[in-house]
N, C-alpha and C. Protein backbone atom coordinates (compact mmCIF):
# COMPACT_ATOMS: atom_id res chain seq x y z
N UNK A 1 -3.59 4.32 -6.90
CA UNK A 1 -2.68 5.07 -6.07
C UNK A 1 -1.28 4.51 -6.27
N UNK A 2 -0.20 5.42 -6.65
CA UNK A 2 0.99 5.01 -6.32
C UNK A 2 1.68 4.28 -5.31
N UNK A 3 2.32 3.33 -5.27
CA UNK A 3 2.93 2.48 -3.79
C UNK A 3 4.32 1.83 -4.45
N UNK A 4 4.48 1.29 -3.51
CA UNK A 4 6.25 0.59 -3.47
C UNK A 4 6.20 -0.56 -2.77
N UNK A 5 6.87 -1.53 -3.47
CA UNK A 5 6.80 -2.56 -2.92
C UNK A 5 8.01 -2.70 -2.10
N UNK A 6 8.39 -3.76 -1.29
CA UNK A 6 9.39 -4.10 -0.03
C UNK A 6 10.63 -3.19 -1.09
N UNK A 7 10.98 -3.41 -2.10
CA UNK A 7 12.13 -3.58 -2.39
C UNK A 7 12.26 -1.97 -3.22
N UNK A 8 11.37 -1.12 -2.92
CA UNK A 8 11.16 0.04 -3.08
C UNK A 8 11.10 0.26 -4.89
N UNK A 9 10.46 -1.20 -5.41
CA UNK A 9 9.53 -0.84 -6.90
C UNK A 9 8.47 -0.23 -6.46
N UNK A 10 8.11 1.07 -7.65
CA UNK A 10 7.09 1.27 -7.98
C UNK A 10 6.09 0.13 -8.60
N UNK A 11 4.36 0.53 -7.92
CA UNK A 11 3.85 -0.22 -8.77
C UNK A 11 2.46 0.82 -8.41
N UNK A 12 1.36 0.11 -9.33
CA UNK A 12 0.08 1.03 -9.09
C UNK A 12 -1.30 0.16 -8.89
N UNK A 13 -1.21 0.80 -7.79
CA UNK A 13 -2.56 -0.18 -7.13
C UNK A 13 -3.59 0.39 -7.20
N UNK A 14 -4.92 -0.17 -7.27
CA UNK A 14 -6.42 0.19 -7.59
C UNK A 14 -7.11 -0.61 -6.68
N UNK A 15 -7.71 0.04 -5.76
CA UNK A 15 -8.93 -0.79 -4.86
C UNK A 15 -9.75 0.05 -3.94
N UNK A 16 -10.70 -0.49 -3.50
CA UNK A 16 -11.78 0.37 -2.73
C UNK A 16 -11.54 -0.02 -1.23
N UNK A 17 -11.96 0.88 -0.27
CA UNK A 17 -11.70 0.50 1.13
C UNK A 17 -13.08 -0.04 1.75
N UNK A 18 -13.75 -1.25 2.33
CA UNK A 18 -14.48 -1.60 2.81
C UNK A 18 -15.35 -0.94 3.93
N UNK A 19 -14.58 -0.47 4.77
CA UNK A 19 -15.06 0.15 5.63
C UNK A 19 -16.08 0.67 5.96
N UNK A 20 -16.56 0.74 6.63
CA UNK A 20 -18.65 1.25 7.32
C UNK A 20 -19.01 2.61 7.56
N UNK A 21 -18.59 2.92 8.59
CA UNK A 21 -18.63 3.82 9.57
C UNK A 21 -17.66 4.88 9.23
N UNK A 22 -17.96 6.12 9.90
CA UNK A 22 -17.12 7.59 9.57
C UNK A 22 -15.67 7.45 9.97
N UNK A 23 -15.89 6.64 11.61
CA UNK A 23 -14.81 6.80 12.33
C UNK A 23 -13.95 6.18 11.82
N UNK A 24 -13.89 4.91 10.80
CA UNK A 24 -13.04 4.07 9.88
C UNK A 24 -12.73 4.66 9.09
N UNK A 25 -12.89 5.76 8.73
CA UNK A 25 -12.31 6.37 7.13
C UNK A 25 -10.86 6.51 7.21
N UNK A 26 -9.93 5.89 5.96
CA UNK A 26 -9.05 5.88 5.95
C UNK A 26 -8.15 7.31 6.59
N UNK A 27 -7.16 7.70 7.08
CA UNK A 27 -6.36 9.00 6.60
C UNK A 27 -5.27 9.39 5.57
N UNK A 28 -5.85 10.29 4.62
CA UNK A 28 -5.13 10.51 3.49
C UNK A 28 -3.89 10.54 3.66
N UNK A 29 -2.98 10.77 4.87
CA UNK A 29 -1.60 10.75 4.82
C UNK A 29 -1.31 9.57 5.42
N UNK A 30 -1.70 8.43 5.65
CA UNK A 30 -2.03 7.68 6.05
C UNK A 30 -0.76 6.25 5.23
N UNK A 31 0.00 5.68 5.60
CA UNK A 31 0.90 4.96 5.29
C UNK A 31 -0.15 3.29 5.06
N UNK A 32 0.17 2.65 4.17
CA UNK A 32 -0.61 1.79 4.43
C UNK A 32 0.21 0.23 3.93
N UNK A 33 0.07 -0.83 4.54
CA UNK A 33 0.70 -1.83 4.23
C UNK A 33 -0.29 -2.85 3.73
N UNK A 34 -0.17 -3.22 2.71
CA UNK A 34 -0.92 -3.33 0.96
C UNK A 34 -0.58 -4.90 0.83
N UNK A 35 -1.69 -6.31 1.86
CA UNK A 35 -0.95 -7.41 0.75
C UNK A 35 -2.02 -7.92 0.03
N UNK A 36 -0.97 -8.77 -0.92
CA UNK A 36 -1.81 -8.55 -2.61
C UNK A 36 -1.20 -10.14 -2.41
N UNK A 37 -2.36 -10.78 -3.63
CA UNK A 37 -1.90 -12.29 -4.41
C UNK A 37 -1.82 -12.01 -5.58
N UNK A 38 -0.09 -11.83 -6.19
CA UNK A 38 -0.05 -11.17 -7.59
C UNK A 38 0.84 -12.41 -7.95
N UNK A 39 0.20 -13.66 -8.59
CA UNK A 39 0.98 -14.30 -9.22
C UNK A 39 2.46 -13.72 -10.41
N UNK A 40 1.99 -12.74 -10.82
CA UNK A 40 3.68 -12.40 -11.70
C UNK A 40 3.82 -11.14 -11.14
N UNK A 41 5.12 -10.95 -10.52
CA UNK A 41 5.66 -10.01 -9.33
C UNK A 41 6.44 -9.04 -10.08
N UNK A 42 6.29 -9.64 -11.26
CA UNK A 42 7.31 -7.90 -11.83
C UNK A 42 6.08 -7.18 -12.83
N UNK A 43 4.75 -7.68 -12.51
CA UNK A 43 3.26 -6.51 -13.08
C UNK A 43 3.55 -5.71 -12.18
N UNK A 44 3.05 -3.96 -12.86
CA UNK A 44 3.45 -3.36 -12.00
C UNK A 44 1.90 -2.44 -12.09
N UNK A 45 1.07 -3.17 -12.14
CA UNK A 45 -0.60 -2.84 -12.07
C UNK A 45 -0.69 -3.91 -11.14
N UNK A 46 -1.65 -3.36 -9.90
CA UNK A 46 -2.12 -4.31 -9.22
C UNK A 46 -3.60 -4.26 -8.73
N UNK A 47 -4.16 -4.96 -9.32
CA UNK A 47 -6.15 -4.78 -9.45
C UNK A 47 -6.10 -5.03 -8.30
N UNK A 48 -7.69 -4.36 -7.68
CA UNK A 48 -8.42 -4.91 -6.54
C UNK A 48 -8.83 -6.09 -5.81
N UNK A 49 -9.14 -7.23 -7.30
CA UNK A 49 -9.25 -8.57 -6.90
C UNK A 49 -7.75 -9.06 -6.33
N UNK A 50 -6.44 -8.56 -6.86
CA UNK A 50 -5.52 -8.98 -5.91
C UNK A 50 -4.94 -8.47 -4.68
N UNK A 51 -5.66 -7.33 -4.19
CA UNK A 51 -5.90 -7.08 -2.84
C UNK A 51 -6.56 -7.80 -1.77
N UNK A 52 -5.57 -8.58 -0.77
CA UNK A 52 -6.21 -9.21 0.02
C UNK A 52 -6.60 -8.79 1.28
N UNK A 53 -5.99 -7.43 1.67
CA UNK A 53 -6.10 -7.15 2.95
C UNK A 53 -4.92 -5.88 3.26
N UNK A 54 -5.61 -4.78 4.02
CA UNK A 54 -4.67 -4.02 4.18
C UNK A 54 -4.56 -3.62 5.59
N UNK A 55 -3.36 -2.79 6.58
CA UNK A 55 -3.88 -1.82 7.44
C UNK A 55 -2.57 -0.88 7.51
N UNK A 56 -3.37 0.14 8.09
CA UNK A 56 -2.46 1.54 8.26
C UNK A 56 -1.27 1.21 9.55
N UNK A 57 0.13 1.54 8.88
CA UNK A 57 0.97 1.37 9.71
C UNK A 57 2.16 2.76 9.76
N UNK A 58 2.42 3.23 10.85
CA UNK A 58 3.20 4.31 11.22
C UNK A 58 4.66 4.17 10.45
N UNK A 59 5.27 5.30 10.18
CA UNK A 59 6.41 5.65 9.05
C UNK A 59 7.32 4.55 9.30
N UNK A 60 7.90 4.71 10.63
CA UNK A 60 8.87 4.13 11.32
C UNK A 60 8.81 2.58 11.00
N UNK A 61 7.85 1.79 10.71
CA UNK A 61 7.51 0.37 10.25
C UNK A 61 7.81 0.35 8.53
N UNK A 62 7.45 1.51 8.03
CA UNK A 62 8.00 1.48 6.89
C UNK A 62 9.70 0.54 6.43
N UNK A 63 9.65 -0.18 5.46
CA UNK A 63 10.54 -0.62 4.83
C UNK A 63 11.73 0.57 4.29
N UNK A 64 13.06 0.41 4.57
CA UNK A 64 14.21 0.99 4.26
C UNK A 64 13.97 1.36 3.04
N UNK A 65 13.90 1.23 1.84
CA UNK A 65 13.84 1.36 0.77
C UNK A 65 12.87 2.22 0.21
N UNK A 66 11.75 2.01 0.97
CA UNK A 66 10.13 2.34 0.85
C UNK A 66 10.42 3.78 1.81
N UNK A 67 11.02 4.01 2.85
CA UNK A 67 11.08 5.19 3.56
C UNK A 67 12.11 6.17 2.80
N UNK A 68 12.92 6.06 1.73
CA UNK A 68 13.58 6.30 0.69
C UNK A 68 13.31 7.03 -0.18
N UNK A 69 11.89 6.64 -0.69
CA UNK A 69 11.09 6.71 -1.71
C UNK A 69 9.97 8.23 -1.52
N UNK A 70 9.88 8.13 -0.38
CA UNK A 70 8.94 8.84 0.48
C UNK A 70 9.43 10.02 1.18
N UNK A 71 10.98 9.98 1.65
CA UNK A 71 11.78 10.88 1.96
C UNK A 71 11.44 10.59 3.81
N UNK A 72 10.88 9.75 4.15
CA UNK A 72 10.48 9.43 5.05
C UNK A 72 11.52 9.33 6.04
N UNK A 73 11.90 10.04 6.95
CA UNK A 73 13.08 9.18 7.84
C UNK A 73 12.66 9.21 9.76
């Protein structure tokens, strides 16, 4: 999936969502704040194993740059 980092780079992330249950299913419009352990910060592939943890956060928390990107305001 396409994403942006703080500083409103593109980069492309790949990972699966853990989750159990129905009521956990992600929402596709769904904003999500993505952190990763990516030892070299200007790859702009970011595998699953460097996904450490994510959760869904509302537009308005969005990063300036990142709400930019998105047309988000």
């Amino acid at each position: 999936m396409p994403a942006y980092d703080e500083d409103g780079v593109r980069k492309q992330i790949r990972f699966r969502s853990k989750k159990q249950s129905n009521d956990q299913k992600l929402n596709e419009k769904a904003f999500l704040c993505i952190y990763v352990d990516q030892e070299n910060k200007d790859k702009n592939a970011i595998s699953s194993i460097e996904v450490k943890s994510y959760e869904e956060i509302q537009k308005a928390d969005l990063p300036l740059k990142v709400k930019e990107k998105f047309n988000a305001k």
